[in-house]
Every structure is written in structure tokens, then in C-alpha cells.
N, C-alpha and C. Protein backbone atom coordinates (compact mmCIF):
# COMPACT_ATOMS: atom_id res chain seq x y z
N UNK A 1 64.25 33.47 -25.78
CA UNK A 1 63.03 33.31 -25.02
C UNK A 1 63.04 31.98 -24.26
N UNK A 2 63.59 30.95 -25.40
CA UNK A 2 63.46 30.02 -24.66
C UNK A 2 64.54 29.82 -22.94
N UNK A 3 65.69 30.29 -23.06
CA UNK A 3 66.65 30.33 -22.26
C UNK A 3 65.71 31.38 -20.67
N UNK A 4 65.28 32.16 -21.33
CA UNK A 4 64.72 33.09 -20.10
C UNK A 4 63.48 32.54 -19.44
N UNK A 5 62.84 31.20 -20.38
CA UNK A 5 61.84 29.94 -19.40
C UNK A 5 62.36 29.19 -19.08
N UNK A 6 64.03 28.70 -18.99
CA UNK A 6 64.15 27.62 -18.21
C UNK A 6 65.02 28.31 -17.30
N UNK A 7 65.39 29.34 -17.39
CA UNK A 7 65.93 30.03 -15.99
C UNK A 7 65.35 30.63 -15.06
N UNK A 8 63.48 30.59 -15.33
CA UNK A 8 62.68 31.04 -14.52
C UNK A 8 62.34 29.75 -13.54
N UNK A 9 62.00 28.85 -14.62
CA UNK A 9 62.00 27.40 -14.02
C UNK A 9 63.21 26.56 -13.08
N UNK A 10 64.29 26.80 -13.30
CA UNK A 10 65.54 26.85 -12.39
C UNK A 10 65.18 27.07 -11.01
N UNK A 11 65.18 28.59 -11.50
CA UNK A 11 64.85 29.87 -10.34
C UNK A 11 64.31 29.04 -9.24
N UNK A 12 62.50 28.40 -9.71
CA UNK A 12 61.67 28.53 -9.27
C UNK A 12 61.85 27.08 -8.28
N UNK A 13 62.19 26.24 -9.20
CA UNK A 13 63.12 24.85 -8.31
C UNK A 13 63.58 24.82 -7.08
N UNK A 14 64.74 25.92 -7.54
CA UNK A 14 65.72 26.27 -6.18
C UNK A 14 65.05 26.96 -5.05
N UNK A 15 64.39 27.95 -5.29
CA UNK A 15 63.49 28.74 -4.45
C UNK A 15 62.41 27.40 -3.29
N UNK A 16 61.89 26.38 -4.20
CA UNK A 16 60.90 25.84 -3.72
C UNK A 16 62.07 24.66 -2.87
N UNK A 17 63.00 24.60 -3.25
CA UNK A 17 63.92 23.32 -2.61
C UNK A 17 64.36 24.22 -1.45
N UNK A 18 65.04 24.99 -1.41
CA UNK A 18 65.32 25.81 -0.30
C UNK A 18 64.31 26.50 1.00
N UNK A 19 63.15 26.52 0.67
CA UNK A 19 62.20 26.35 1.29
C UNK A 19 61.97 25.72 2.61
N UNK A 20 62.10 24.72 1.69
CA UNK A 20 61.62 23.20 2.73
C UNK A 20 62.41 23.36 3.78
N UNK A 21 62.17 22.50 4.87
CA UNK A 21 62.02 22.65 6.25
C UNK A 21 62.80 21.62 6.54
N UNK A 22 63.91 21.16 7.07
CA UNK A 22 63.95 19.91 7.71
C UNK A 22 63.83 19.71 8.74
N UNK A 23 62.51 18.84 8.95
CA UNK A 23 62.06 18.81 10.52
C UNK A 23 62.18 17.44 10.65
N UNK A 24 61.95 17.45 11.84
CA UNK A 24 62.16 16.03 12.61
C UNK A 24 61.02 15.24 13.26
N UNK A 25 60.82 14.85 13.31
CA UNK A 25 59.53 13.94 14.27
C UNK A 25 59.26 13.39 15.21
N UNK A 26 58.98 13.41 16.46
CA UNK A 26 59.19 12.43 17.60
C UNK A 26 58.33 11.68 17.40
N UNK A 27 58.89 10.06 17.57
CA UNK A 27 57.36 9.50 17.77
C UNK A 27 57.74 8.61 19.71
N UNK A 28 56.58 9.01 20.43
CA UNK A 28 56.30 8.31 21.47
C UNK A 28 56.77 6.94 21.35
N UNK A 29 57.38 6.33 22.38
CA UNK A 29 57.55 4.42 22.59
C UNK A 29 56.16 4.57 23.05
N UNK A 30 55.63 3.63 23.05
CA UNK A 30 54.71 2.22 23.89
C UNK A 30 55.11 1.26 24.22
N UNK A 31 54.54 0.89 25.68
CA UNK A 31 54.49 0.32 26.84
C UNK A 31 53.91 -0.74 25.28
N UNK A 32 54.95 -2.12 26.03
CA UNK A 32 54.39 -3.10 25.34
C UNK A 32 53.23 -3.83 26.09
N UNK A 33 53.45 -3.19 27.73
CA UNK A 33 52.77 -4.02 28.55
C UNK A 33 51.27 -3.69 28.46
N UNK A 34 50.77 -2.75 27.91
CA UNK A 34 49.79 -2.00 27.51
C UNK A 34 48.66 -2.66 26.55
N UNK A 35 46.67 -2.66 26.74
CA UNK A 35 46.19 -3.33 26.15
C UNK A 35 45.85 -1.99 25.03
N UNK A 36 45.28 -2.32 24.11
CA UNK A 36 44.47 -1.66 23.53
C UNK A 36 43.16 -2.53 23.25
N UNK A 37 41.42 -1.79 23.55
CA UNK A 37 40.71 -2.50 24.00
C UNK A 37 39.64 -1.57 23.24
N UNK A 38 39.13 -2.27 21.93
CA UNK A 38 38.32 -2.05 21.14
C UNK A 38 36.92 -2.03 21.70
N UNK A 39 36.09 -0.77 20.58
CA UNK A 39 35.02 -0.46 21.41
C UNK A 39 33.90 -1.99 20.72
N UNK A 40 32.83 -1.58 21.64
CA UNK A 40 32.35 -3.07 21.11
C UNK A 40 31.24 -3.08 20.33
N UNK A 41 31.02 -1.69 19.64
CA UNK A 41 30.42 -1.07 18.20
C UNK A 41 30.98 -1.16 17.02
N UNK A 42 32.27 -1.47 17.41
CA UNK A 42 33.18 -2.01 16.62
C UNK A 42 33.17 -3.67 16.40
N UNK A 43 32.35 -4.09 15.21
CA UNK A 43 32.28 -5.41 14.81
C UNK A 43 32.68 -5.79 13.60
N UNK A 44 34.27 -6.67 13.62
CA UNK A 44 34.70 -6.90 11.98
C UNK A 44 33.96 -8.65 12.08
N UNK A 45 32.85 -8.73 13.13
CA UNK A 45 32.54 -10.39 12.90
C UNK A 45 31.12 -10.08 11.43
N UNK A 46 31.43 -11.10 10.85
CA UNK A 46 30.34 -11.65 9.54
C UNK A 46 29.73 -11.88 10.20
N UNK A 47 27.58 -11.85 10.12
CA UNK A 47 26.81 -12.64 10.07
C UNK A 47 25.88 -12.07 9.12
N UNK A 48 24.56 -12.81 9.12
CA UNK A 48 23.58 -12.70 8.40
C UNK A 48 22.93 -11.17 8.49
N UNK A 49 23.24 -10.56 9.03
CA UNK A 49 22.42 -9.52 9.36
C UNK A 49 23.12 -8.75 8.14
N UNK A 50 24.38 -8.50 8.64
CA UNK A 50 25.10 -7.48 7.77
C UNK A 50 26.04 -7.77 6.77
N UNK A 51 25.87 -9.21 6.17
CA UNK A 51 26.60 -9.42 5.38
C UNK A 51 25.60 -10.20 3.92
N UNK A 52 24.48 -10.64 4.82
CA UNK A 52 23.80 -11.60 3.76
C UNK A 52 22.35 -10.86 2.92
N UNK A 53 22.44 -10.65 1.90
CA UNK A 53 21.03 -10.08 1.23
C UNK A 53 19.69 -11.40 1.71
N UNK A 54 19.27 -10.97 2.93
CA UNK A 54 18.69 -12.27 3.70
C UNK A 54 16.46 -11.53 3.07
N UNK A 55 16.52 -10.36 2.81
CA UNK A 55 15.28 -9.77 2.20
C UNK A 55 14.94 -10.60 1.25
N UNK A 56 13.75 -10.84 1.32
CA UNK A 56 12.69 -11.94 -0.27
C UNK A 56 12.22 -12.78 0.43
N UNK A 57 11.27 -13.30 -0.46
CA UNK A 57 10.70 -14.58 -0.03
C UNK A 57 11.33 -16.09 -0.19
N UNK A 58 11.24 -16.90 0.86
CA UNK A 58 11.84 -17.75 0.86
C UNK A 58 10.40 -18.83 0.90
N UNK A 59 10.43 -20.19 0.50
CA UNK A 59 9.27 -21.15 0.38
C UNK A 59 9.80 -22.70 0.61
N UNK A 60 8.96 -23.35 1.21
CA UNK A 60 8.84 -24.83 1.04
C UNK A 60 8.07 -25.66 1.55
N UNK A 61 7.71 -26.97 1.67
CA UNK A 61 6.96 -28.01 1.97
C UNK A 61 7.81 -28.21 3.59
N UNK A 62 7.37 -28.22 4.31
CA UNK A 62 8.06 -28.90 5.29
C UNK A 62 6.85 -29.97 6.01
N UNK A 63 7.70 -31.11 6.93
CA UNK A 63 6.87 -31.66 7.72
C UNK A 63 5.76 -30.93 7.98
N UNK A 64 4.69 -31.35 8.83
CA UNK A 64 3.53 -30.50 9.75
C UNK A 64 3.64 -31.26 11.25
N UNK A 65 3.84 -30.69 11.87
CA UNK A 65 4.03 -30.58 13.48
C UNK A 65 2.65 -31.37 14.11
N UNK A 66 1.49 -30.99 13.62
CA UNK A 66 0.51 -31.80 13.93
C UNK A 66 -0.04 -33.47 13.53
N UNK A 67 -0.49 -33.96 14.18
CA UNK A 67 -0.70 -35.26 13.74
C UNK A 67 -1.99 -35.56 12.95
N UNK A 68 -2.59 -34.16 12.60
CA UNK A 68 -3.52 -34.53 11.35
C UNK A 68 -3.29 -33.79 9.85
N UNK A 69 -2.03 -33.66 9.66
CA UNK A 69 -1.92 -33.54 8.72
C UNK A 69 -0.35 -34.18 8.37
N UNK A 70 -0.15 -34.34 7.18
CA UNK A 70 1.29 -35.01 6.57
C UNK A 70 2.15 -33.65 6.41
N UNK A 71 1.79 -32.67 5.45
CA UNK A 71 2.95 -31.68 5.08
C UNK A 71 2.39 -30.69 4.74
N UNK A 72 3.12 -28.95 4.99
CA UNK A 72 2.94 -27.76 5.26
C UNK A 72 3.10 -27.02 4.40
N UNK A 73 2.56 -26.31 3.41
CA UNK A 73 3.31 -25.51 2.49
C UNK A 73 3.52 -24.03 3.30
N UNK A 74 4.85 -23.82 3.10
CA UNK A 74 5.57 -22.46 4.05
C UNK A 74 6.27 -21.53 3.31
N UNK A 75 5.69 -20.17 3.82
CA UNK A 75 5.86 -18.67 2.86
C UNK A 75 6.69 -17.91 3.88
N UNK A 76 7.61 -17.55 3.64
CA UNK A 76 8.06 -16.24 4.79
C UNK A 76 8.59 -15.46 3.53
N UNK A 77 7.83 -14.30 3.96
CA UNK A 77 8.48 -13.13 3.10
C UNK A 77 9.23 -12.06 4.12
N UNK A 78 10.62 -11.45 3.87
CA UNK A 78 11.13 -11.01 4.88
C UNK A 78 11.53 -9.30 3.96
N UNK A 79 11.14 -8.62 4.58
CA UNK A 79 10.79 -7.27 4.24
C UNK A 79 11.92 -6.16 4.81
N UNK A 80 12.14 -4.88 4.36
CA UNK A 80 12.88 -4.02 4.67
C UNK A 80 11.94 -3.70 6.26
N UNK A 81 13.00 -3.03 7.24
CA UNK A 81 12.27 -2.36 8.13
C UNK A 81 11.68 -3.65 9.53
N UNK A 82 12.32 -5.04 9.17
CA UNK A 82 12.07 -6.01 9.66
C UNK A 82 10.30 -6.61 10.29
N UNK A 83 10.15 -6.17 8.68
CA UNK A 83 8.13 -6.67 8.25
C UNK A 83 8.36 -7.95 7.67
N UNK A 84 7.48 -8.85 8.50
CA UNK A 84 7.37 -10.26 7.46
C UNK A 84 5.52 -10.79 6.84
N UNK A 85 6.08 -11.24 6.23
CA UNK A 85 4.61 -12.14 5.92
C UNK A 85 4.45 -13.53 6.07
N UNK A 86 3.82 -14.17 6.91
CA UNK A 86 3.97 -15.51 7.36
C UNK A 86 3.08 -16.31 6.34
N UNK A 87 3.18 -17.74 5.30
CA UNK A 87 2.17 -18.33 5.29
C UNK A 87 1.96 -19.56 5.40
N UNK A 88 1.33 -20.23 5.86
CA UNK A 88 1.15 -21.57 6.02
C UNK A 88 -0.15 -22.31 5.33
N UNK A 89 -0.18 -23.67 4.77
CA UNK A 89 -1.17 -24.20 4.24
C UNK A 89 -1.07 -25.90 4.37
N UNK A 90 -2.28 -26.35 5.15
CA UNK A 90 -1.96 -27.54 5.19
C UNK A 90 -2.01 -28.64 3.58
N UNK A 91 -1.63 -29.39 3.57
CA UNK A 91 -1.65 -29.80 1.99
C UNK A 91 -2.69 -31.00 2.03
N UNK A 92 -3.62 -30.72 1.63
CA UNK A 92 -4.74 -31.66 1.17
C UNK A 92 -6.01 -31.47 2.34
N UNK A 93 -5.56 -30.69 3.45
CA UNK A 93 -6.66 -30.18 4.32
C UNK A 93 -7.17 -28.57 4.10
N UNK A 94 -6.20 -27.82 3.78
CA UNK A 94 -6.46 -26.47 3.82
C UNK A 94 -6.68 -26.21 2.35
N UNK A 95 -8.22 -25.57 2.25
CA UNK A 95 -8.75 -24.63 0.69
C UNK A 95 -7.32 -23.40 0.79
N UNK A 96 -7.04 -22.74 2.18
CA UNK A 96 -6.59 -21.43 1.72
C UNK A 96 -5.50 -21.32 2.69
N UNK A 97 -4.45 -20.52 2.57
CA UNK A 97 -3.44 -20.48 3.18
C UNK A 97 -3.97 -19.41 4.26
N UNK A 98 -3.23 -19.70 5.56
CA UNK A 98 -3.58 -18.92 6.85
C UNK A 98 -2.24 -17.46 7.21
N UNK A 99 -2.44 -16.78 6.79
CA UNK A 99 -1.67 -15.57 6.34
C UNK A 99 -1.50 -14.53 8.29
N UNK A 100 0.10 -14.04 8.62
CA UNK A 100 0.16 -13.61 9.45
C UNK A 100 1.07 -12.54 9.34
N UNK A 101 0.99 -11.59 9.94
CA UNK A 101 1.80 -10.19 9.54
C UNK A 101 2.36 -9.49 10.75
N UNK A 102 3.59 -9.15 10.60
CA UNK A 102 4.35 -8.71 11.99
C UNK A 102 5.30 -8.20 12.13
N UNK A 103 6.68 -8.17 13.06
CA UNK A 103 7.81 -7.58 12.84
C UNK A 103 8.43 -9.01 13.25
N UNK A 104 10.05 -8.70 12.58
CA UNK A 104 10.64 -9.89 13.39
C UNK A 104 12.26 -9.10 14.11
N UNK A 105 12.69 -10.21 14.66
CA UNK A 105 14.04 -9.39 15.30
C UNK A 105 15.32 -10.14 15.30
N UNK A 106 16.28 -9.67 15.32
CA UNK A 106 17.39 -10.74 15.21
C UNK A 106 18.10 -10.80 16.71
N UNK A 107 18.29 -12.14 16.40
CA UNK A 107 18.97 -12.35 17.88
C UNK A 107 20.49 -11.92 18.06
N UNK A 108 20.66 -12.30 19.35
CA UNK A 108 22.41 -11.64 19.73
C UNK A 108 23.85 -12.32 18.33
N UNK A 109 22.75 -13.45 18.07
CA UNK A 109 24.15 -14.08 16.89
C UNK A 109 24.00 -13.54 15.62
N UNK A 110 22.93 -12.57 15.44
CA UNK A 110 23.28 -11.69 13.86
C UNK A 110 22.54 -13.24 12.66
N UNK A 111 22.16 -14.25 13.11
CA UNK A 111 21.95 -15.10 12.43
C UNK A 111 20.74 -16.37 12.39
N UNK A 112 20.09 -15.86 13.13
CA UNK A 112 18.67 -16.11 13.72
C UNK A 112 17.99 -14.78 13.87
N UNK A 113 16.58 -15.38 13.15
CA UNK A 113 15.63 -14.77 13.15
C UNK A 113 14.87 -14.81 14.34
N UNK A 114 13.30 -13.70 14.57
CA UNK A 114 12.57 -14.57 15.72
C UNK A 114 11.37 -13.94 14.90
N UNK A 115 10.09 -14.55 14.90
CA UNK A 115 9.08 -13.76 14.26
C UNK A 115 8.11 -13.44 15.43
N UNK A 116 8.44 -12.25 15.90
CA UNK A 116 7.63 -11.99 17.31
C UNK A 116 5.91 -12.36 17.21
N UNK A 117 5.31 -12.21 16.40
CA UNK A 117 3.64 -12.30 16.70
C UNK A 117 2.97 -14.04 16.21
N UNK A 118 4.23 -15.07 16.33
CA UNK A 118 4.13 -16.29 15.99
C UNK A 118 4.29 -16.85 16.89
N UNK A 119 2.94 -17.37 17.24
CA UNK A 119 3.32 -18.19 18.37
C UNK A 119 2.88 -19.61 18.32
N UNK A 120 2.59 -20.53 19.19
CA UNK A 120 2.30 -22.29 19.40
C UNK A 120 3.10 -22.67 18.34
N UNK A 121 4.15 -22.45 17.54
CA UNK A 121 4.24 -23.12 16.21
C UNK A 121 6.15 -22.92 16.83
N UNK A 122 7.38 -23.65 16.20
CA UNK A 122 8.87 -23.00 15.88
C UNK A 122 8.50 -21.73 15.36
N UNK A 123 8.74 -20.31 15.67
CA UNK A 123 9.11 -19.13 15.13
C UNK A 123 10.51 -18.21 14.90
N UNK A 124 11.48 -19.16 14.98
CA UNK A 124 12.94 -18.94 14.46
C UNK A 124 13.43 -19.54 13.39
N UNK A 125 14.39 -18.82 12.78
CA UNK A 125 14.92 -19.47 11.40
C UNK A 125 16.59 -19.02 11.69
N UNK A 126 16.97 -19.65 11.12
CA UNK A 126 18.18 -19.58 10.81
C UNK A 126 19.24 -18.99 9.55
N UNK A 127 19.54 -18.05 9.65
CA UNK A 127 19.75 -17.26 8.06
C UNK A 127 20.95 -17.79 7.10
N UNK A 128 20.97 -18.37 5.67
CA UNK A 128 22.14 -18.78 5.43
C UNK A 128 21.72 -17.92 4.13
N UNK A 129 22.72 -18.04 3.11
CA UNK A 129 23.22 -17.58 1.86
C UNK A 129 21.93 -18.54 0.95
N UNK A 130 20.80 -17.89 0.26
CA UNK A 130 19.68 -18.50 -0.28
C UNK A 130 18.73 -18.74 0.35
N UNK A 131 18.94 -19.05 1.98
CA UNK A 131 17.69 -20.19 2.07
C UNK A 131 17.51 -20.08 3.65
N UNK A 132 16.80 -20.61 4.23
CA UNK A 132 16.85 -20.38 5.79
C UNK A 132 16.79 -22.05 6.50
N UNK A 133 16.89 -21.62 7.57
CA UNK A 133 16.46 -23.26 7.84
C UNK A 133 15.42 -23.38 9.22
N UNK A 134 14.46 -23.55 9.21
CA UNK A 134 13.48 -23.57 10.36
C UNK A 134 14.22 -24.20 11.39
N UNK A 135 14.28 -23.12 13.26
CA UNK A 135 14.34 -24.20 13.77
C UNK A 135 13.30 -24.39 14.54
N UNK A 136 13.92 -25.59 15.45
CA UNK A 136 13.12 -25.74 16.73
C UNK A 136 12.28 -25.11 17.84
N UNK A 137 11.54 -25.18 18.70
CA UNK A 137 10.96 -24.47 19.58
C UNK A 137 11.80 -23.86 20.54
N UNK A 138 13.25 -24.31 20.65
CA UNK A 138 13.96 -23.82 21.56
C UNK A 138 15.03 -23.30 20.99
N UNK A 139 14.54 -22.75 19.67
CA UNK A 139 16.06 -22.07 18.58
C UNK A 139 17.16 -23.17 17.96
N UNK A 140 16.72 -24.23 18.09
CA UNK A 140 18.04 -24.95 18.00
C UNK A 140 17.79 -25.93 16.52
N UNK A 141 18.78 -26.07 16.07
CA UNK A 141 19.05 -26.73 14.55
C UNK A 141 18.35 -28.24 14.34
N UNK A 142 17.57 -28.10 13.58
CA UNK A 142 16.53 -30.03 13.82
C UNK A 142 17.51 -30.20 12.72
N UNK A 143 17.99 -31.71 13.64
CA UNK A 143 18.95 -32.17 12.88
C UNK A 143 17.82 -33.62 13.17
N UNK A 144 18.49 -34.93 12.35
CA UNK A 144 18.20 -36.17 12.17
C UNK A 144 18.20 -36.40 10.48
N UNK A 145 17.28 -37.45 10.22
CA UNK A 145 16.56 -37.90 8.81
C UNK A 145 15.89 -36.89 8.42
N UNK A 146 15.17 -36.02 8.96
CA UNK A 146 14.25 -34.99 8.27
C UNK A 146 14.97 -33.67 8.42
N UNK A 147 16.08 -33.60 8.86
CA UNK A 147 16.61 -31.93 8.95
C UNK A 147 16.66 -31.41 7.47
N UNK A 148 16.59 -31.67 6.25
CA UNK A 148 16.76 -31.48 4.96
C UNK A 148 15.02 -30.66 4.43
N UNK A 149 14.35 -31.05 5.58
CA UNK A 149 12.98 -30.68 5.00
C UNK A 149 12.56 -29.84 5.55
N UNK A 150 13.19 -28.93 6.41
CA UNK A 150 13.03 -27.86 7.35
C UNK A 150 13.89 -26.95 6.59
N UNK A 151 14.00 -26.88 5.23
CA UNK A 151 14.74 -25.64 4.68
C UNK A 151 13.63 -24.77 3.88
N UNK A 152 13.80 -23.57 4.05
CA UNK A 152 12.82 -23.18 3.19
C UNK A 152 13.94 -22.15 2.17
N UNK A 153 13.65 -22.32 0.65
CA UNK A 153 14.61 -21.91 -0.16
C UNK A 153 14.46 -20.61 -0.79
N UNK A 154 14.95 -19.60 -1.00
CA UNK A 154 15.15 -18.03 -1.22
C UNK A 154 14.31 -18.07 -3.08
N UNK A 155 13.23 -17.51 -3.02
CA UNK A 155 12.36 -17.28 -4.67
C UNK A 155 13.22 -15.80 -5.68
């Protein structure tokens, strides 16, 4: 019995080896002179948008922009569906925080925020890994002695 399963198995070897095909393959040259020119939906660049869990609330004290008050307590909560919650509270003037609700949008660098229904005030941030960093009225990074206090940090 056993002899008449490995001569079926033989058999079945040879049958399946003899089979096979030997074929050949052409493959085309290419023109080295030739571009290839990626579509531009096609993005292997990192930024904040699509790489950073940038959703939650982020908080801090920052300066206050006005000259009657010293310092700001600052809420941005950043939501699925690009919903935020704005809050601001002056510190030692304001009983209650002044609460604002809206959409926001990201700019062409995947790494700035804009909070569309914020206005007279900076309404861009800057997205990093934890924390954001408020900028300027004209998008741009406040740097000096106080750039450290324009961060608001991920809760």
C-alpha cells in the first residue's frame, strides 16, 4: 500500500513538473531621458494635519494684547469635523471666561491652524506634537523674550 502512495505521488510530481510552461518575458527599456511626474494627491510630506493627534484641548496663561490687563487665561478645544471652542479670561479683571464657537481650517502648510469666526485678536496657531504655539496677526512665529508664553500645552 504503502509503495502504491508514493508512486501516485511520483506520478503526480512529474505530471505537475511537466506541465509547466517555459515562458519568457519581455520587459520594455526606458528612455532614461524620460520624467516620471507624480500626481500631486500624492503626498509622502509629514505635517500636522495627517500625522499629529492635534484633537483635545490645549491651555495656558499667555501675555494679554491689551494694555489693561497683565495675562490671559487661554482654552482652545479642537474637535473632530474641524469644531473648536475658544476661551479666554482676563486674570484678575474677568468674573467669567468669554466663550466662542466655530469651525477652523488648515492652511496650505498642513501646520497652521486659522480659527475662522475669531477676529481683532491673533487667530492662528501653530500645530506641534503636545502643544500649539499662538501666532501673530500675520501667521508668523512671536519669537523674542516672551515667545515661551505664547504656548498653549495639550490637557
Amino acid at each position: 500500500m504503502k509503495r502504491f502512495v508514493i508512486a501516485c505521488l511520483v506520478a503526480t510530481g512529474l505530471l505537475f513538473v511537466s506541465s509547466c510552461k517555459n515562458e519568457t518575458e519581455t520587459v520594455d527599456t526606458i528612455n532614461t531621458n524620460d520624467t516620471i511626474q507624480l500626481e500631486d494627491s500624492i503626498s509622502t510630506a509629514s505635517n500636522a494635519e495627517n500625522s499629529i493627534d492635534y484633537i483635545g484641548s490645549y491651555e495656558g496663561i499667555l501675555p494679554c494684547i491689551d494694555t489693561n490687563c497683565k495675562e490671559i487665561e487661554l482654552s482652545l478645544k479642537l474637535m473632530p469635523d474641524n469644531i473648536f471652542v475658544y476661551s479666554t479670561k482676563r486674570i484678575d479683571i474677568d468674573k467669567e471666561a468669554l466663550m466662542t464657537t466655530g469651525t477652523y481650517h488648515f492652511e496650505q502648510d498642513g501646520n497652521t491652524i486659522v480659527l475662522d469666526q475669531i477676529s481683532n485678536v491673533p487667530n492662528a496657531f501653530f500645530i506641534a506634537e503636545g502643544k500649539i504655539y499662538q501666532l501673530d496677526k500675520e501667521q508668523n512665529k512671536i519669537e523674542g523674550a516672551n515667545a515661551e508664553k505664547f504656548i498653549l500645552k495639550k490637557k
